[in-house]
C-alpha atoms as a PDB file:
ATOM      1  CA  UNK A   1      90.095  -4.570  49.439  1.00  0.00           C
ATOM      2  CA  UNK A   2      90.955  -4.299  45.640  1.00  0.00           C
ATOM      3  CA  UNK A   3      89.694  -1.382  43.255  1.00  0.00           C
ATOM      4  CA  UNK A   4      86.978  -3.766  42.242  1.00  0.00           C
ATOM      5  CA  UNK A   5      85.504  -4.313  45.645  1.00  0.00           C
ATOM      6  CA  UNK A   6      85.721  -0.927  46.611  1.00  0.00           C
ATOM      7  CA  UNK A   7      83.855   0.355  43.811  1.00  0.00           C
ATOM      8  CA  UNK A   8      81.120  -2.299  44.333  1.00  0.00           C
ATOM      9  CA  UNK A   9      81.060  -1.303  47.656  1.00  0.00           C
ATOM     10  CA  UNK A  10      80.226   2.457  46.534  1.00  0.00           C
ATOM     11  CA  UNK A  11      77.644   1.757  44.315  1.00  0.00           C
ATOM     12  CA  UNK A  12      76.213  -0.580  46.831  1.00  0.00           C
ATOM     13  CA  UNK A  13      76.158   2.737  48.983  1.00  0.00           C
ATOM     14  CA  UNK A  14      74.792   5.087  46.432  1.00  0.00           C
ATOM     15  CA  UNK A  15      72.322   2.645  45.337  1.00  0.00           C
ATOM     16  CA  UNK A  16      71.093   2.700  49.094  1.00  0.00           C
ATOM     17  CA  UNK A  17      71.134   6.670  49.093  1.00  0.00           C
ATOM     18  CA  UNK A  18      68.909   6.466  46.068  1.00  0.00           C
ATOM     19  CA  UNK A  19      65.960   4.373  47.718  1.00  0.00           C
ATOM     20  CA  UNK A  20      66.166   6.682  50.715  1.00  0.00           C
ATOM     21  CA  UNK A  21      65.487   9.533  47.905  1.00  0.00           C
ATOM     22  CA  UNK A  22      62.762   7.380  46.728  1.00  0.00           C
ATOM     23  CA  UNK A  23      61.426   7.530  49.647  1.00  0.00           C
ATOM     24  CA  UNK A  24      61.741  10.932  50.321  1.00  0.00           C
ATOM     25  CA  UNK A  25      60.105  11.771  47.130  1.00  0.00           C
ATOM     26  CA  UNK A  26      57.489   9.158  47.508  1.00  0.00           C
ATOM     27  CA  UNK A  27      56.357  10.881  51.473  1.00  0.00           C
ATOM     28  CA  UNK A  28      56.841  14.217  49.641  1.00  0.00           C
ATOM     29  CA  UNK A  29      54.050  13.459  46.803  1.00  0.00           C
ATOM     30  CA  UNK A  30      51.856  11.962  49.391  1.00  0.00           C
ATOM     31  CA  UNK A  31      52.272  14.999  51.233  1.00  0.00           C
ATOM     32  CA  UNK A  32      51.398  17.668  48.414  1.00  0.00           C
ATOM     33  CA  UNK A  33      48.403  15.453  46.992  1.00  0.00           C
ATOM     34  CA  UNK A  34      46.852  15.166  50.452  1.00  0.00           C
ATOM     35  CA  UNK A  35      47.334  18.782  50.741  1.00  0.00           C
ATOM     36  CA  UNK A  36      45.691  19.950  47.947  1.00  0.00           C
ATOM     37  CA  UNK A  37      43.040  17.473  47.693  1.00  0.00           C
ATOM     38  CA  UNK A  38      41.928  17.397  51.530  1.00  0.00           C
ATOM     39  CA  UNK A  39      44.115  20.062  53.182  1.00  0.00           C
ATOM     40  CA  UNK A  40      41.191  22.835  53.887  1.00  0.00           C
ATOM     41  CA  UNK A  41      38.836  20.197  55.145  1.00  0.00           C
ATOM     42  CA  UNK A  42      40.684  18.379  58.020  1.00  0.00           C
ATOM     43  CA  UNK A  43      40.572  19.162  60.984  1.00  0.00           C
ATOM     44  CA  UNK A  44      43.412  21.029  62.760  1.00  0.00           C
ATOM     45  CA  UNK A  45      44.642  17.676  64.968  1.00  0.00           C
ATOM     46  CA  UNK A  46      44.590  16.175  61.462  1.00  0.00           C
ATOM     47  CA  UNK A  47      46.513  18.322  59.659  1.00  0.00           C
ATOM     48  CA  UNK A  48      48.523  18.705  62.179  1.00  0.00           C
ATOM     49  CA  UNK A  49      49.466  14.714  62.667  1.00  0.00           C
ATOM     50  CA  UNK A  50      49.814  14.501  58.634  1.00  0.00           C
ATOM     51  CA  UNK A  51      52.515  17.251  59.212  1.00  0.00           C
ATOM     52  CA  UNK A  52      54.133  16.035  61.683  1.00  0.00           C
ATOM     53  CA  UNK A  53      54.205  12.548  60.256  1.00  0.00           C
ATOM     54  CA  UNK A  54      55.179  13.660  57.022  1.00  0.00           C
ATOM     55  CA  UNK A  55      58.345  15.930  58.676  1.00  0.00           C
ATOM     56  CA  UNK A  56      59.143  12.897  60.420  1.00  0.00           C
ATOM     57  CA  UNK A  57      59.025  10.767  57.387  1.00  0.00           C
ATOM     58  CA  UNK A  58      61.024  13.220  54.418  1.00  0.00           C
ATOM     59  CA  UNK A  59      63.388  14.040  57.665  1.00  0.00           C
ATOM     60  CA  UNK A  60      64.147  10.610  58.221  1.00  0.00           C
ATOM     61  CA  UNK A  61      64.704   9.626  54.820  1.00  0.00           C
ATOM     62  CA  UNK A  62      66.712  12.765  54.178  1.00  0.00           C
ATOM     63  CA  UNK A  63      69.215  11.867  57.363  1.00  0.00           C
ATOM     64  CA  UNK A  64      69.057   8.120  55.344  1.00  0.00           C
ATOM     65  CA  UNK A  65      70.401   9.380  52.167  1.00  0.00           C
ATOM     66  CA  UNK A  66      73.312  11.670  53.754  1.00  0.00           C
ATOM     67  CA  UNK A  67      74.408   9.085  55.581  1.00  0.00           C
ATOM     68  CA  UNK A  68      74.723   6.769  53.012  1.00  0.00           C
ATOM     69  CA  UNK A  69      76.909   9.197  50.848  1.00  0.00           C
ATOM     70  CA  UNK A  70      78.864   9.705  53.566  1.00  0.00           C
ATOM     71  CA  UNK A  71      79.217   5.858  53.472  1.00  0.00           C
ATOM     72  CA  UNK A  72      80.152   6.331  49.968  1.00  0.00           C
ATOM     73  CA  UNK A  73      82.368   9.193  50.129  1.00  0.00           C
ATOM     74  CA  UNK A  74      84.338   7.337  53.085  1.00  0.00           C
ATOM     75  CA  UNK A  75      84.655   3.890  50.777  1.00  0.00           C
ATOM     76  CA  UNK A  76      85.982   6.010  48.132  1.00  0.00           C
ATOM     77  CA  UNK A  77      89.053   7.635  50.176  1.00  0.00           C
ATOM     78  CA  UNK A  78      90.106   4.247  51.482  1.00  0.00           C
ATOM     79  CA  UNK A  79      92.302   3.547  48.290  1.00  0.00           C
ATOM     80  CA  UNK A  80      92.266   5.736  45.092  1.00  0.00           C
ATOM     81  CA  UNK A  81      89.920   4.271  42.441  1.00  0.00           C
ATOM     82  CA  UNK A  82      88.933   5.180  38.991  1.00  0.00           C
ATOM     83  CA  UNK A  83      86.081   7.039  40.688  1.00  0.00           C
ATOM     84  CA  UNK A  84      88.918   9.497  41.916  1.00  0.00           C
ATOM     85  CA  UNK A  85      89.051  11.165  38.197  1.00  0.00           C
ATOM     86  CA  UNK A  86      85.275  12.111  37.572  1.00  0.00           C
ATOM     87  CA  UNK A  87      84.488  15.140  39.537  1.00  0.00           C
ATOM     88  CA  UNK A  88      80.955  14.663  39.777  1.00  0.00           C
ATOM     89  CA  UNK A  89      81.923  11.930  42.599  1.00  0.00           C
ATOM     90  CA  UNK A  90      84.094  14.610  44.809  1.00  0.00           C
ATOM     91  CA  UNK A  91      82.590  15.199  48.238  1.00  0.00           C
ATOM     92  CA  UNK A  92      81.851  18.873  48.319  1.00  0.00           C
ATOM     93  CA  UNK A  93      79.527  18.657  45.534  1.00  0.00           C
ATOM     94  CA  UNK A  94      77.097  16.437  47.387  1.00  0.00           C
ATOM     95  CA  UNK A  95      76.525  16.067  50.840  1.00  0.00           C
ATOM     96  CA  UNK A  96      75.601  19.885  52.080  1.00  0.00           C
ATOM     97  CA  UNK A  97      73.906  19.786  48.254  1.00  0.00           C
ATOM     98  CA  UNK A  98      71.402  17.398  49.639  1.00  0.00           C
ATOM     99  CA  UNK A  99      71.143  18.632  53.078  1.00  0.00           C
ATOM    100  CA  UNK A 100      70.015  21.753  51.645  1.00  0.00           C
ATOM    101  CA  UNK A 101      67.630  20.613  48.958  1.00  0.00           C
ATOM    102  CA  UNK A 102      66.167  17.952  50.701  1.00  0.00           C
ATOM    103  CA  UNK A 103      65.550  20.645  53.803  1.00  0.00           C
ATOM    104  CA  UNK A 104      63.909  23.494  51.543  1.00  0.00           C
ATOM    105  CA  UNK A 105      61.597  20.650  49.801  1.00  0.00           C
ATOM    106  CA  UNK A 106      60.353  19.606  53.381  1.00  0.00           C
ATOM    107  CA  UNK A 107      59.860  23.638  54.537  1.00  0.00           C
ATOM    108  CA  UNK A 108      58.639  24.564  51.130  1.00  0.00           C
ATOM    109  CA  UNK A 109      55.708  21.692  51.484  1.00  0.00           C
ATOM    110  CA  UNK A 110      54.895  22.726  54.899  1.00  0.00           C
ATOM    111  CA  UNK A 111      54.197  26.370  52.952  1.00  0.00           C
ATOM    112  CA  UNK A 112      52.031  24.754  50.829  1.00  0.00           C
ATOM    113  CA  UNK A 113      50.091  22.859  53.159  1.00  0.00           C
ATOM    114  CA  UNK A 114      49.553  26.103  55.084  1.00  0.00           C
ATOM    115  CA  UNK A 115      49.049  27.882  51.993  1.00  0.00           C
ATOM    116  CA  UNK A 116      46.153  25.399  51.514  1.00  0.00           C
ATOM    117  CA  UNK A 117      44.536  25.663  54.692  1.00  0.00           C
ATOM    118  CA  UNK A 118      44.877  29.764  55.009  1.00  0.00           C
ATOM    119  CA  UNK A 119      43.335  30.452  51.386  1.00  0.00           C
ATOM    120  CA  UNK A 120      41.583  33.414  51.686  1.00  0.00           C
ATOM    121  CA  UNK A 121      37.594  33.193  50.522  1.00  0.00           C
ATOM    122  CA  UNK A 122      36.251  36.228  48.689  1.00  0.00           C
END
């Protein structure tokens, strides 16, 4: 593979690591606005299914996007490219990064969907 390919190759990767974000953001919203709009009234099998559904979902589409960076990440080191001098595109920025954001979105939206249903009525 040439430069050329290989850097159409990685942003054919980060492209895909984007729409898995999209996703993830997309479940996440869903999520929060059934939470606050319905959360105290369903039942606890309901609320219940919508979390696990919803972990399911962001978790999935989390494990999507880290994957694909990996992909890119791995393209990149095949042959040095021009992507090798920007240091935004360096490995150790990124990966754990998302692992970790992605996670606390997912555990901070459970809070608030038990924050929801354990409001306390004066």
């Amino acid at each position: 593979m040439n430069e050329g390919d290989l850097i159409e190759a990685a942003a054919a990767a980060i492209a895909n690591s984007m729409a898995a974000f999209t996703v993830y953001i997309t479940f996440t919203f869903g999520f929060l606005a059934t939470s606050y709009i319905v959360g105290s009234k369903l039942a606890r099998f309901q609320a219940l299914t919508a979390t696990g559904l919803y972990v399911l979902a962001a978790g999935y589409s989390t494990i999507i996007m880290v994957a694909w960076l990996q992909a890119f990440f791995a393209i990149t080191e095949v042959k040095a490219t021009a992507l090798d001098t920007i240091l935004l595109m360096q490995r150790g920025y990124w990966v754990l990064g998302t692992i970790v954001i992605l996670s606390m979105g997912i555990l901070i939206s459970l809070y608030f969907m038990w924050g929801v249903r354990h409001t306390k009525t004066e």
